[in-house]
C-alpha atoms as a PDB file:
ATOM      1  CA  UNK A   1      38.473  21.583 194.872  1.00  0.00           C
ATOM      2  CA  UNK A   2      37.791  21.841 191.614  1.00  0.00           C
ATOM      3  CA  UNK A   3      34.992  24.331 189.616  1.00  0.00           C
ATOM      4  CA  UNK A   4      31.388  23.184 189.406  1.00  0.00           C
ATOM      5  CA  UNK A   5      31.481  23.751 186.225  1.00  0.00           C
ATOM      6  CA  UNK A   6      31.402  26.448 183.018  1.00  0.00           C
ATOM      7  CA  UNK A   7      27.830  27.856 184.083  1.00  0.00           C
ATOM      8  CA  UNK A   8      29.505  27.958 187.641  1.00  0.00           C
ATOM      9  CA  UNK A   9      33.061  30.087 186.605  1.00  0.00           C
ATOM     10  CA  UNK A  10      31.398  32.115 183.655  1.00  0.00           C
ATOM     11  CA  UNK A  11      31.211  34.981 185.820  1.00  0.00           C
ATOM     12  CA  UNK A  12      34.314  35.192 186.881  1.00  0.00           C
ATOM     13  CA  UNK A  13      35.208  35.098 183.561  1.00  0.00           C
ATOM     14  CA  UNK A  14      33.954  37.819 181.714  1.00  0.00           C
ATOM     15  CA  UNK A  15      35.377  41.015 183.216  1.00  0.00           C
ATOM     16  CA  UNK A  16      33.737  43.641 185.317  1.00  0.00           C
ATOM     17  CA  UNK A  17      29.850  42.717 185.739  1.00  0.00           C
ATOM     18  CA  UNK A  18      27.393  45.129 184.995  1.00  0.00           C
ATOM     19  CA  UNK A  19      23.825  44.533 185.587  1.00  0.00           C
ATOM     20  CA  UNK A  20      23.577  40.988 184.998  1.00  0.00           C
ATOM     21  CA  UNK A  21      23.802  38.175 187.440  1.00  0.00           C
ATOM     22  CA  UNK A  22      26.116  39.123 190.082  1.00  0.00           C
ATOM     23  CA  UNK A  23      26.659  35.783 192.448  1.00  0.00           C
ATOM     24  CA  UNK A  24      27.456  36.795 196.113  1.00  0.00           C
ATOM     25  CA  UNK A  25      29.146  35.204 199.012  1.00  0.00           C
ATOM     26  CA  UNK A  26      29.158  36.302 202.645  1.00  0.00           C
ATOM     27  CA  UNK A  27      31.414  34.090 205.053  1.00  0.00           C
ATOM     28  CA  UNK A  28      32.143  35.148 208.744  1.00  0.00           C
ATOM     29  CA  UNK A  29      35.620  32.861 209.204  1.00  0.00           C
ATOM     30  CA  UNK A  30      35.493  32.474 213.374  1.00  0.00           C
ATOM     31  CA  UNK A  31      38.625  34.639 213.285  1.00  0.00           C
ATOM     32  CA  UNK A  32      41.894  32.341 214.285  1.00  0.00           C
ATOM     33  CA  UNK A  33      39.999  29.271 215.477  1.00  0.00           C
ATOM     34  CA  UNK A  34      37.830  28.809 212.561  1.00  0.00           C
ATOM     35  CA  UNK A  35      38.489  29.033 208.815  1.00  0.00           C
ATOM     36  CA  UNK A  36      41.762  29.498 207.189  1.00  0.00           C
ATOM     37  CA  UNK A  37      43.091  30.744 203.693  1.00  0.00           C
ATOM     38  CA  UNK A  38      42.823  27.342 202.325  1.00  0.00           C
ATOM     39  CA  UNK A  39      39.584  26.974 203.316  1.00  0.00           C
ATOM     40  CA  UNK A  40      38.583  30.527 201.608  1.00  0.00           C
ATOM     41  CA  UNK A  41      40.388  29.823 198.579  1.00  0.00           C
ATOM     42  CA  UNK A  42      39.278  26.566 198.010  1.00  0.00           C
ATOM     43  CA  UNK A  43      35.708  27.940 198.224  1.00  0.00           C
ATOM     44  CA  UNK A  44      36.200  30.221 195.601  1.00  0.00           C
ATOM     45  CA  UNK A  45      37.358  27.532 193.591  1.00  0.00           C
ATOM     46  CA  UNK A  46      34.302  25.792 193.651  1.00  0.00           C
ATOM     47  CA  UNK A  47      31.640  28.744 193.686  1.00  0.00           C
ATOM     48  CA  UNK A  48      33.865  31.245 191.326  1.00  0.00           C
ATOM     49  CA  UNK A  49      32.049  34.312 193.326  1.00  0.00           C
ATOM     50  CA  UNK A  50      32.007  38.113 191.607  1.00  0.00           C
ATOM     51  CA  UNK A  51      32.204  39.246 195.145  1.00  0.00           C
ATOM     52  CA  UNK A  52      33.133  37.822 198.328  1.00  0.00           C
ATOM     53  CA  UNK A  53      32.864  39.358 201.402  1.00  0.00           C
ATOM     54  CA  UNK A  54      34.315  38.114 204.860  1.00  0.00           C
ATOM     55  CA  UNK A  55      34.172  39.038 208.184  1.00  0.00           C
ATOM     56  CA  UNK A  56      36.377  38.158 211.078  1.00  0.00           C
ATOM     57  CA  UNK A  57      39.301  37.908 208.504  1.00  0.00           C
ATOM     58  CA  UNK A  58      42.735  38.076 210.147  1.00  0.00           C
ATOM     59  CA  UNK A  59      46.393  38.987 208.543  1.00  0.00           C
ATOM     60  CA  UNK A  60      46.675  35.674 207.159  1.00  0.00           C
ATOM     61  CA  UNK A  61      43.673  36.514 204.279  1.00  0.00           C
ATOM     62  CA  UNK A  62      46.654  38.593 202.307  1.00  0.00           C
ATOM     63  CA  UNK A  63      47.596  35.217 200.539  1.00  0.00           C
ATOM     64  CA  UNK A  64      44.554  34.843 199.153  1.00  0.00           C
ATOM     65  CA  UNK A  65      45.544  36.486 195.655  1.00  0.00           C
ATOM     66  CA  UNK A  66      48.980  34.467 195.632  1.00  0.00           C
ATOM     67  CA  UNK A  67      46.314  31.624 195.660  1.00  0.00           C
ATOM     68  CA  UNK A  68      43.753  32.631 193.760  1.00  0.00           C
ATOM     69  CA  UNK A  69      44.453  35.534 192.153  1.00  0.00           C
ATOM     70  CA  UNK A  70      41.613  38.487 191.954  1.00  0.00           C
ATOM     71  CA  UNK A  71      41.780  42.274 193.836  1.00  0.00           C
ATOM     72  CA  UNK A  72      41.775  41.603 197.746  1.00  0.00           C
ATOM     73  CA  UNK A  73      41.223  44.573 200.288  1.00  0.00           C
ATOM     74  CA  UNK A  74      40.804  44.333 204.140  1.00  0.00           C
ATOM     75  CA  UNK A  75      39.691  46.529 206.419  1.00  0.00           C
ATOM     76  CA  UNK A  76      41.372  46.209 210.281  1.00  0.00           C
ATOM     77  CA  UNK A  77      38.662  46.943 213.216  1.00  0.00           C
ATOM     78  CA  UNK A  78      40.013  49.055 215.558  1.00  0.00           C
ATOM     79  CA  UNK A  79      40.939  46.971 218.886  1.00  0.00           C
ATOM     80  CA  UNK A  80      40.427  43.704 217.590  1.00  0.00           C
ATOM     81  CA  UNK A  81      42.899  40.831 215.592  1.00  0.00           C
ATOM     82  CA  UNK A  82      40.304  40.445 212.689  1.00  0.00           C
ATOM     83  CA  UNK A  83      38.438  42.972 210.121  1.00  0.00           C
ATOM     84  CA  UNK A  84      36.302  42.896 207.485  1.00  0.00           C
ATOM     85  CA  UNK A  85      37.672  41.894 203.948  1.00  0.00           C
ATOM     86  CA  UNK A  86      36.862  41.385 199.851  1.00  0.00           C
ATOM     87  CA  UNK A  87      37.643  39.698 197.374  1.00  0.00           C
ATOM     88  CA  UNK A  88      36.499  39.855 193.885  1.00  0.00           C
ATOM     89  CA  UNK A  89      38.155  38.420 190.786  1.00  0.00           C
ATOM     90  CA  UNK A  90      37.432  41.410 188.845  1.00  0.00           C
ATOM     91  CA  UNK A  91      38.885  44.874 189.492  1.00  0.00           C
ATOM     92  CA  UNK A  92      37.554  47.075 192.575  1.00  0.00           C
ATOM     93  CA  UNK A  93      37.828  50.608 193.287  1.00  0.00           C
ATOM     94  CA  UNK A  94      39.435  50.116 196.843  1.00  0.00           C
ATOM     95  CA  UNK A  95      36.603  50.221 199.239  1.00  0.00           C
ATOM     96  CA  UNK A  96      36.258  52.756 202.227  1.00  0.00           C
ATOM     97  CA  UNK A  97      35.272  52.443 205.533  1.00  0.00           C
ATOM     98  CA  UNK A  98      32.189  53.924 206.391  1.00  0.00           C
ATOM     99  CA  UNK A  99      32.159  54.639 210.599  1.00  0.00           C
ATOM    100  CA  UNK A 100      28.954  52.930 212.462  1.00  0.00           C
ATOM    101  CA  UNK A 101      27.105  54.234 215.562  1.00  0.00           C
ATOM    102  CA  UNK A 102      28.431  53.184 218.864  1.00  0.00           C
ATOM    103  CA  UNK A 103      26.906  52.138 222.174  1.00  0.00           C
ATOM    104  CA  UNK A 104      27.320  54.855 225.131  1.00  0.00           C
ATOM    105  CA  UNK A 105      27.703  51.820 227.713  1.00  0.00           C
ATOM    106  CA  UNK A 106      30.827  51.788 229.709  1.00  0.00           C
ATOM    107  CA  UNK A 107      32.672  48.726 228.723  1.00  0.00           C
ATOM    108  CA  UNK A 108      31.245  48.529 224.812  1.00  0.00           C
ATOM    109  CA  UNK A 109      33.260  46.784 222.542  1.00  0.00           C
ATOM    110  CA  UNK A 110      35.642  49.114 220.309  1.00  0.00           C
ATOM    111  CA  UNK A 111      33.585  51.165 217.294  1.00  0.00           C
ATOM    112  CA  UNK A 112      32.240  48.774 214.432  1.00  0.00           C
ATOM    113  CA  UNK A 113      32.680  49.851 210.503  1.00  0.00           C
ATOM    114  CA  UNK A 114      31.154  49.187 207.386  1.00  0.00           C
ATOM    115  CA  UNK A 115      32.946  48.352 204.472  1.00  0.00           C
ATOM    116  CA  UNK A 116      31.419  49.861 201.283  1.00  0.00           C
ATOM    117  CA  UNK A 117      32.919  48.326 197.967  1.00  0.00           C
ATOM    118  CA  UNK A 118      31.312  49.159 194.623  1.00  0.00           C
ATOM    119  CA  UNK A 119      30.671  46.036 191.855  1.00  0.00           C
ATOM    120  CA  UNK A 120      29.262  47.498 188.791  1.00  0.00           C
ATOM    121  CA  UNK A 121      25.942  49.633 189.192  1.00  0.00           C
ATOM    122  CA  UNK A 122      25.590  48.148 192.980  1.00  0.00           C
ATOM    123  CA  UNK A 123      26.909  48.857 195.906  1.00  0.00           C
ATOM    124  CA  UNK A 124      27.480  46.431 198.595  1.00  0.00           C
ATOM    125  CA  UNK A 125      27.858  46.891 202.640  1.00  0.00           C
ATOM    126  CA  UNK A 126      30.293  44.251 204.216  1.00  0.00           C
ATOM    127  CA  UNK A 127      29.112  44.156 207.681  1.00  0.00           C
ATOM    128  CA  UNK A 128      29.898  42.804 211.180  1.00  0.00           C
ATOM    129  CA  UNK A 129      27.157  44.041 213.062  1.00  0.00           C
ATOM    130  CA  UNK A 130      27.421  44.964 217.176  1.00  0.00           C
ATOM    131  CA  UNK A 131      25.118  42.817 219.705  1.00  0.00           C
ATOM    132  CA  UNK A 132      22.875  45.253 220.736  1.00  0.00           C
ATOM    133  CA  UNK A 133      19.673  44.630 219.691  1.00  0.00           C
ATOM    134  CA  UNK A 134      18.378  48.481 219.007  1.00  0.00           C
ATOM    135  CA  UNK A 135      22.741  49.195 218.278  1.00  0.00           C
ATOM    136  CA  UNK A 136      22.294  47.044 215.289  1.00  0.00           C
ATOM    137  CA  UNK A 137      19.228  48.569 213.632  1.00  0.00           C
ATOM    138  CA  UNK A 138      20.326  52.192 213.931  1.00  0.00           C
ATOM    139  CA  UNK A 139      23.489  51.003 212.302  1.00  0.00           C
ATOM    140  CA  UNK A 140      21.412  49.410 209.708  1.00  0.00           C
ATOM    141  CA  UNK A 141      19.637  52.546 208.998  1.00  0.00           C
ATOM    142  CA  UNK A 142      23.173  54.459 209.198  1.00  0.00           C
ATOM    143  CA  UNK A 143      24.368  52.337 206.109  1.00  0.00           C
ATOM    144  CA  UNK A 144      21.228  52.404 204.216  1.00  0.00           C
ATOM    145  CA  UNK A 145      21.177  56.025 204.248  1.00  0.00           C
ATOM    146  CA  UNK A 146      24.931  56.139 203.186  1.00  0.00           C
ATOM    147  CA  UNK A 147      24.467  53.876 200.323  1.00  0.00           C
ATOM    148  CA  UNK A 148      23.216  55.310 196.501  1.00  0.00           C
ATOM    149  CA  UNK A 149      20.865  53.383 193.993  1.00  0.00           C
ATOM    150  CA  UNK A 150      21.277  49.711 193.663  1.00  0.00           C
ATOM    151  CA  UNK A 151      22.313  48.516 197.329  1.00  0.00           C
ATOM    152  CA  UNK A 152      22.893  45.545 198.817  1.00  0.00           C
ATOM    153  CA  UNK A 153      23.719  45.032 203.081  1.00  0.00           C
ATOM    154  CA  UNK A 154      25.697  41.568 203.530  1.00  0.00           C
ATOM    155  CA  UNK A 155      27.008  40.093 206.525  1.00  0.00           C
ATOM    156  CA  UNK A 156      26.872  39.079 209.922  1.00  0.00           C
ATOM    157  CA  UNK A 157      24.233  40.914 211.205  1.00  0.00           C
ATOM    158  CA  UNK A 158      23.989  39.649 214.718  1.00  0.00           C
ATOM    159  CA  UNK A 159      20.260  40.437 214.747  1.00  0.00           C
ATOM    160  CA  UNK A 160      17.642  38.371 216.173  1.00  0.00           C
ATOM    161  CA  UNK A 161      13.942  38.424 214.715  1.00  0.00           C
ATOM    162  CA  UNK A 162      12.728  40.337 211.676  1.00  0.00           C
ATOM    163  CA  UNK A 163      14.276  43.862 210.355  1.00  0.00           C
ATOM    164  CA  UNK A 164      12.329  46.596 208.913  1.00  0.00           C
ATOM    165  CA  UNK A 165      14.479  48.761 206.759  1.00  0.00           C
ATOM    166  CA  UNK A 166      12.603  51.264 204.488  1.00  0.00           C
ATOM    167  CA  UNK A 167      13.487  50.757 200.551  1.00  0.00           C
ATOM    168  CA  UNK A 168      14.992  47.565 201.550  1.00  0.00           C
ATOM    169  CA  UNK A 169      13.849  43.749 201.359  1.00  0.00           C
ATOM    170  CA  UNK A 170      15.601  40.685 203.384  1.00  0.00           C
ATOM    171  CA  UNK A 171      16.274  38.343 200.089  1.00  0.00           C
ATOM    172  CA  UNK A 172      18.945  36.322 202.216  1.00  0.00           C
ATOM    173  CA  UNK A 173      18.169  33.041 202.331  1.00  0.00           C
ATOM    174  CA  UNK A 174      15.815  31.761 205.467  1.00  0.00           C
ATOM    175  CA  UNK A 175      17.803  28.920 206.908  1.00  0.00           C
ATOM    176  CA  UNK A 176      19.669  29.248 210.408  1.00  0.00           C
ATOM    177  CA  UNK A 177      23.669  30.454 209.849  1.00  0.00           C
ATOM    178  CA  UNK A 178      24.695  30.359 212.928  1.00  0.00           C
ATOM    179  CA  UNK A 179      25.509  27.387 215.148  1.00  0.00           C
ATOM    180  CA  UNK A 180      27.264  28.438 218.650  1.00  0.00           C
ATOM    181  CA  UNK A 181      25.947  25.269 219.962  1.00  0.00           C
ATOM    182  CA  UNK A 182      24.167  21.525 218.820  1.00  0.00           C
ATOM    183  CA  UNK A 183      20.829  23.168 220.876  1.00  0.00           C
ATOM    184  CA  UNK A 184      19.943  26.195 219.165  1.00  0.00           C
ATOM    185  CA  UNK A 185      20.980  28.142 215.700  1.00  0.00           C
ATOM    186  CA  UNK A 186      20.501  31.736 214.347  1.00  0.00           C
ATOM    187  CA  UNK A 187      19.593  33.265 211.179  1.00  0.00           C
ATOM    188  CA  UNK A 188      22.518  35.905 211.738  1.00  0.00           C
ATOM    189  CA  UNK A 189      24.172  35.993 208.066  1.00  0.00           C
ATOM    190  CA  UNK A 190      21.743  38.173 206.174  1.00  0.00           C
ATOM    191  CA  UNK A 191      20.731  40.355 202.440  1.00  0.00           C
ATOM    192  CA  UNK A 192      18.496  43.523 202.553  1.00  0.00           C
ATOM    193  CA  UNK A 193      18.704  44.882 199.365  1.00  0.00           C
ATOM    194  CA  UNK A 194      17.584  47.288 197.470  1.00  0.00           C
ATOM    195  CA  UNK A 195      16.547  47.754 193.908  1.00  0.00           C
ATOM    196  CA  UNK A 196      17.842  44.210 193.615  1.00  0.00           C
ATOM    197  CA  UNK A 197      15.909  40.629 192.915  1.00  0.00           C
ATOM    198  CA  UNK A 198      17.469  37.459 194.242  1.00  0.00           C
ATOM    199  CA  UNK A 199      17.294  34.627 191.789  1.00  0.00           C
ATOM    200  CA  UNK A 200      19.191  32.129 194.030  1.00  0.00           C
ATOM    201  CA  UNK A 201      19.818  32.054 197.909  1.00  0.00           C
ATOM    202  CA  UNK A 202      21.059  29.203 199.640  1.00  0.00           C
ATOM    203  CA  UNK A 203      23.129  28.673 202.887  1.00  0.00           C
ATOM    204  CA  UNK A 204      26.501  26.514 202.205  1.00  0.00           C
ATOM    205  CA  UNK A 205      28.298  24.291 204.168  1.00  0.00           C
ATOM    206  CA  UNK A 206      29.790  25.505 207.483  1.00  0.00           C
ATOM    207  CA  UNK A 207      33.438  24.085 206.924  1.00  0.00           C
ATOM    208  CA  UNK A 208      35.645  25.118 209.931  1.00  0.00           C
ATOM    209  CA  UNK A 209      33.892  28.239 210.844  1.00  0.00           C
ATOM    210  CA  UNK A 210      30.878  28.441 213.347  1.00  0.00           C
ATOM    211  CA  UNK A 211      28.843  30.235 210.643  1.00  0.00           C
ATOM    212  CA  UNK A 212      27.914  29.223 207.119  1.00  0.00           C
ATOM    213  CA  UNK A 213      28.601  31.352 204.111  1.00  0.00           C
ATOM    214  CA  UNK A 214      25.352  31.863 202.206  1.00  0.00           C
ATOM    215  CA  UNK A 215      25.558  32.426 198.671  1.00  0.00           C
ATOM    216  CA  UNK A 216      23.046  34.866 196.635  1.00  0.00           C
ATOM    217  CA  UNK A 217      22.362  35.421 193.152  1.00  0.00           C
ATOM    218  CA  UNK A 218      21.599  39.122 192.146  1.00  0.00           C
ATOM    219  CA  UNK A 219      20.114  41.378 189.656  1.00  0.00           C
ATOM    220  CA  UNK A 220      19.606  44.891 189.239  1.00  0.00           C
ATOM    221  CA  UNK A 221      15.474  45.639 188.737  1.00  0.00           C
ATOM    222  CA  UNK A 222      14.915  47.372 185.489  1.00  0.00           C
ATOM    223  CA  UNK A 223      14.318  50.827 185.864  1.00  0.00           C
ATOM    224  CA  UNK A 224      16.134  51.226 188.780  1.00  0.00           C
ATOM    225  CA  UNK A 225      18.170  54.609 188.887  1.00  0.00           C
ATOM    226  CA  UNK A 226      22.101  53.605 188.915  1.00  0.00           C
ATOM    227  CA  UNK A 227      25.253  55.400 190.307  1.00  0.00           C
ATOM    228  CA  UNK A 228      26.995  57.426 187.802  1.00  0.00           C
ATOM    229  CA  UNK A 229      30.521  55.807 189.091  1.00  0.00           C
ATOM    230  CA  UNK A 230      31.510  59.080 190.526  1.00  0.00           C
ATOM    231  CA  UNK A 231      32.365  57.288 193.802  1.00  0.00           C
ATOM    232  CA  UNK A 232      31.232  53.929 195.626  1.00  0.00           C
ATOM    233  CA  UNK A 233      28.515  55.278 197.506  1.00  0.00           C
ATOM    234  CA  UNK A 234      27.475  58.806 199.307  1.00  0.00           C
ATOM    235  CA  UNK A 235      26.252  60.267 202.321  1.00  0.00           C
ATOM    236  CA  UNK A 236      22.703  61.342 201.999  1.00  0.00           C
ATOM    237  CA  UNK A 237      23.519  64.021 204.509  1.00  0.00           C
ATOM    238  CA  UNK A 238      19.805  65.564 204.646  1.00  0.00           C
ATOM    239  CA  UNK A 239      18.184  62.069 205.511  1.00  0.00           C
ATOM    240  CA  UNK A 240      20.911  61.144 207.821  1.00  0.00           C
ATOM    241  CA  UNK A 241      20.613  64.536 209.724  1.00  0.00           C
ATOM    242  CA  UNK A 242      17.472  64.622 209.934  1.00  0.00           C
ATOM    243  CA  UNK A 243      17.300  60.565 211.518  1.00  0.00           C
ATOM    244  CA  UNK A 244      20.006  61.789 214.091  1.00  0.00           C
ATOM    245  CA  UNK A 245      18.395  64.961 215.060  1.00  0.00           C
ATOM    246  CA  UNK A 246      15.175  62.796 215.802  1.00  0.00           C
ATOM    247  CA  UNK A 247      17.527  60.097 217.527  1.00  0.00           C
ATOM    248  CA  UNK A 248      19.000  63.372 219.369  1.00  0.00           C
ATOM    249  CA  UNK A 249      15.278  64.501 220.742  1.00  0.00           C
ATOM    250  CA  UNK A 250      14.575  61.284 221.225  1.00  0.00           C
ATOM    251  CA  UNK A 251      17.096  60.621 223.929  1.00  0.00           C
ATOM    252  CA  UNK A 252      17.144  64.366 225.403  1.00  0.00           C
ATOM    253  CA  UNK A 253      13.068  64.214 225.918  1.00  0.00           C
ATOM    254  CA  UNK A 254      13.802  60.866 227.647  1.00  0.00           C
ATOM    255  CA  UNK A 255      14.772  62.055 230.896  1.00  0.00           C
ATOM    256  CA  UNK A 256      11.740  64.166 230.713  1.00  0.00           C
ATOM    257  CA  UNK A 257       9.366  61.408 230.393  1.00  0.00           C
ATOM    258  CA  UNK A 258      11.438  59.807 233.397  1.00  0.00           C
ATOM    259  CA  UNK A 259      10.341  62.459 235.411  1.00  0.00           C
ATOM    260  CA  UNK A 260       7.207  62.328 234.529  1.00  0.00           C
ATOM    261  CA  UNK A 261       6.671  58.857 235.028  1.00  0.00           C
ATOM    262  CA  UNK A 262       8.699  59.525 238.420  1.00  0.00           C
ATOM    263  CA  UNK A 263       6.244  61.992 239.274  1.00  0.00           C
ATOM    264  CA  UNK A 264       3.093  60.565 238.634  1.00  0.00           C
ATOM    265  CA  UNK A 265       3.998  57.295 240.808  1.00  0.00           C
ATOM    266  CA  UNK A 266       4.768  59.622 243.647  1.00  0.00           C
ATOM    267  CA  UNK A 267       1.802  60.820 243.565  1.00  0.00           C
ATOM    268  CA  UNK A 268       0.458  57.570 243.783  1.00  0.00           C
ATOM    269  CA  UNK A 269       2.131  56.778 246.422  1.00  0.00           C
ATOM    270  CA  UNK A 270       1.762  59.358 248.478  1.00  0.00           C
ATOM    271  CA  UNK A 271      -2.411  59.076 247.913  1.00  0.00           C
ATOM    272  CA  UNK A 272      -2.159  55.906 248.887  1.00  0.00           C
ATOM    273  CA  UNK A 273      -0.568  56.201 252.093  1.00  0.00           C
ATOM    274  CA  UNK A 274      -2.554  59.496 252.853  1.00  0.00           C
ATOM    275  CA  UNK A 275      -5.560  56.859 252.563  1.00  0.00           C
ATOM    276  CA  UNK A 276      -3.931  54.586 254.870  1.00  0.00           C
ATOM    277  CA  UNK A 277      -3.310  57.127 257.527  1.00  0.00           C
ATOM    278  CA  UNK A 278      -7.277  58.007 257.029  1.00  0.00           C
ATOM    279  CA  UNK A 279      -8.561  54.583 257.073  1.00  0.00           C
ATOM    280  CA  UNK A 280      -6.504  53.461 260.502  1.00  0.00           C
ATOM    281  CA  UNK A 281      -8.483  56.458 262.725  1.00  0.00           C
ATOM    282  CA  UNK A 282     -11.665  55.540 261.435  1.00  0.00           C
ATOM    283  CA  UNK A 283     -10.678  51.879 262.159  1.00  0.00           C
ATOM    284  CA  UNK A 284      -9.823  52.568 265.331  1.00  0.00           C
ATOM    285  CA  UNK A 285     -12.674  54.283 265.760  1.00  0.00           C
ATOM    286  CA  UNK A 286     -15.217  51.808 264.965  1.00  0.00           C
ATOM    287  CA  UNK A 287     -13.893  49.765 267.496  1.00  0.00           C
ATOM    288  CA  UNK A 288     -14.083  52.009 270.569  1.00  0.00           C
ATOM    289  CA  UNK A 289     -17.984  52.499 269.575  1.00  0.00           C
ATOM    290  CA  UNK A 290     -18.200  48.482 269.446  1.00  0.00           C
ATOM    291  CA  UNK A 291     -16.558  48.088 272.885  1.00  0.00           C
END
């Protein structure tokens, strides 16, 4: 397909963006089944992204610069035939993989990353997010408190219902993105951003893939303090201590409170059958003095 135009391309055309309008698109591709290089390329070719982040991207997403040209990076998940990827059409730092909390079920699916890519003054959070309903918000909160000024966490979040993320705002667009059925469709593919207004969200068309990409435009608030370029984003290690020493006493005090609980049923219990071995005497009782 051909471009939508010269407001469309323009900024893929001027070199590395700064803090103007950065336009964003986050596509998760259904891995083999869904869709292909062609499919990616040709939707660069008609939305002429700065940044472009995938998830479920297999091996076959290395072609994309023969096609298109730009910087391409991927990220493998451990265990798993897909990975998270980018593609911009200016240059990128190559991004690193930040390492997300993991579930303590036997069984769980293999450990989930983050990939953290810097564009300009923001940086952005490539996500594939796990299942688990409480698992995906304390990986959300991992990532916010890895990422420095301008931020921006885009993907496939795999959340149902609202997220509260402090210093963060959901500017993703509001429409379902997520059709595993014709009965019922989720909001999965999601924005929270911070120090960051959205000028333009929409959700695209779904192609081959089970999800839709959704395209945002972005803009750095005035005033905002901005990464001196040092590195694509840090680890603020006080904050993030100090959230998984309280996730720490949180889960050691829990047996505790199971015990408690425990404990205070028993007692319960064993009330009320000490006042059912009382009442059946004086039952009994009651009706020798009647006979």
């Amino acid at each position: 397909m051909g471009s939508m135009g010269s407001m469309e391309s323009k900024g893929a055309e001027e070199g590395r963006p700064g803090t103007g309008n950065l336009k964003v698109i986050s596509w998760n591709l259904l891995r083999l089944t869904g869709a292909g290089v062609e499919d990616v390329a040709a939707l660069i070719e008609r939305y002429r992204p700065d940044l472009l982040l995938l998830q479920e991207a297999t091996d076959e997403l290395a072609e994309l610069p023969a096609r298109v040209g730009g910087c391409f990076f991927r990220e493998p998940l451990d265990g798993r035939i897909y990975g998270l990827a980018v593609w911009s059409p200016h240059p990128l730092a190559r991004p690193y993989a930040l390492p997300l909390p993991v579930s303590q079920v036997p069984g769980r699916v293999p450990p989930r990353v983050a990939q953290i890519v810097q564009l300009g003054d923001v940086a952005f959070a490539n996500v594939h997010l796990s299942h688990g309903q409480f698992l995906n918000r304390w990986q959300l909160l991992h990532i916010a408190n890895a990422l420095d000024g301008p931020a921006a966490v885009v993907g496939d979040y795999n959340a149902i219902g609202p997220i509260k993320l402090a210093g963060f705002k959901d500017i993703g667009p509001r429409q379902p993105t997520h059709s595993p059925s014709n009965i019922i469709s989720f909001r999965l593919d999601r924005c929270m951003a911070r120090g960051l207004r959205c000028s333009y969200a929409r959700v695209l068309a779904r192609g081959s893939s089970d999800h839709h990409p959704i395209r945002l435009d972005l803009h750095v608030l005035p005033g905002v303090r901005v990464s001196d370029g040092s590195g694509t984003a840090y680890v603020r290690r006080l904050m993030l201590r100090a959230s998984v020493e309280r996730w720490v006493r949180a889960m050691s005090d829990a047996p505790n409170r199971i015990r408690v609980r425990q404990t205070f049923f028993e007692t319960l219990d064993l009330k009320f059958r000490k006042g059912k071995r009382g009442k059946a005497p004086r039952q009994r009782s009651r009706a020798h003095k009647q006979q």
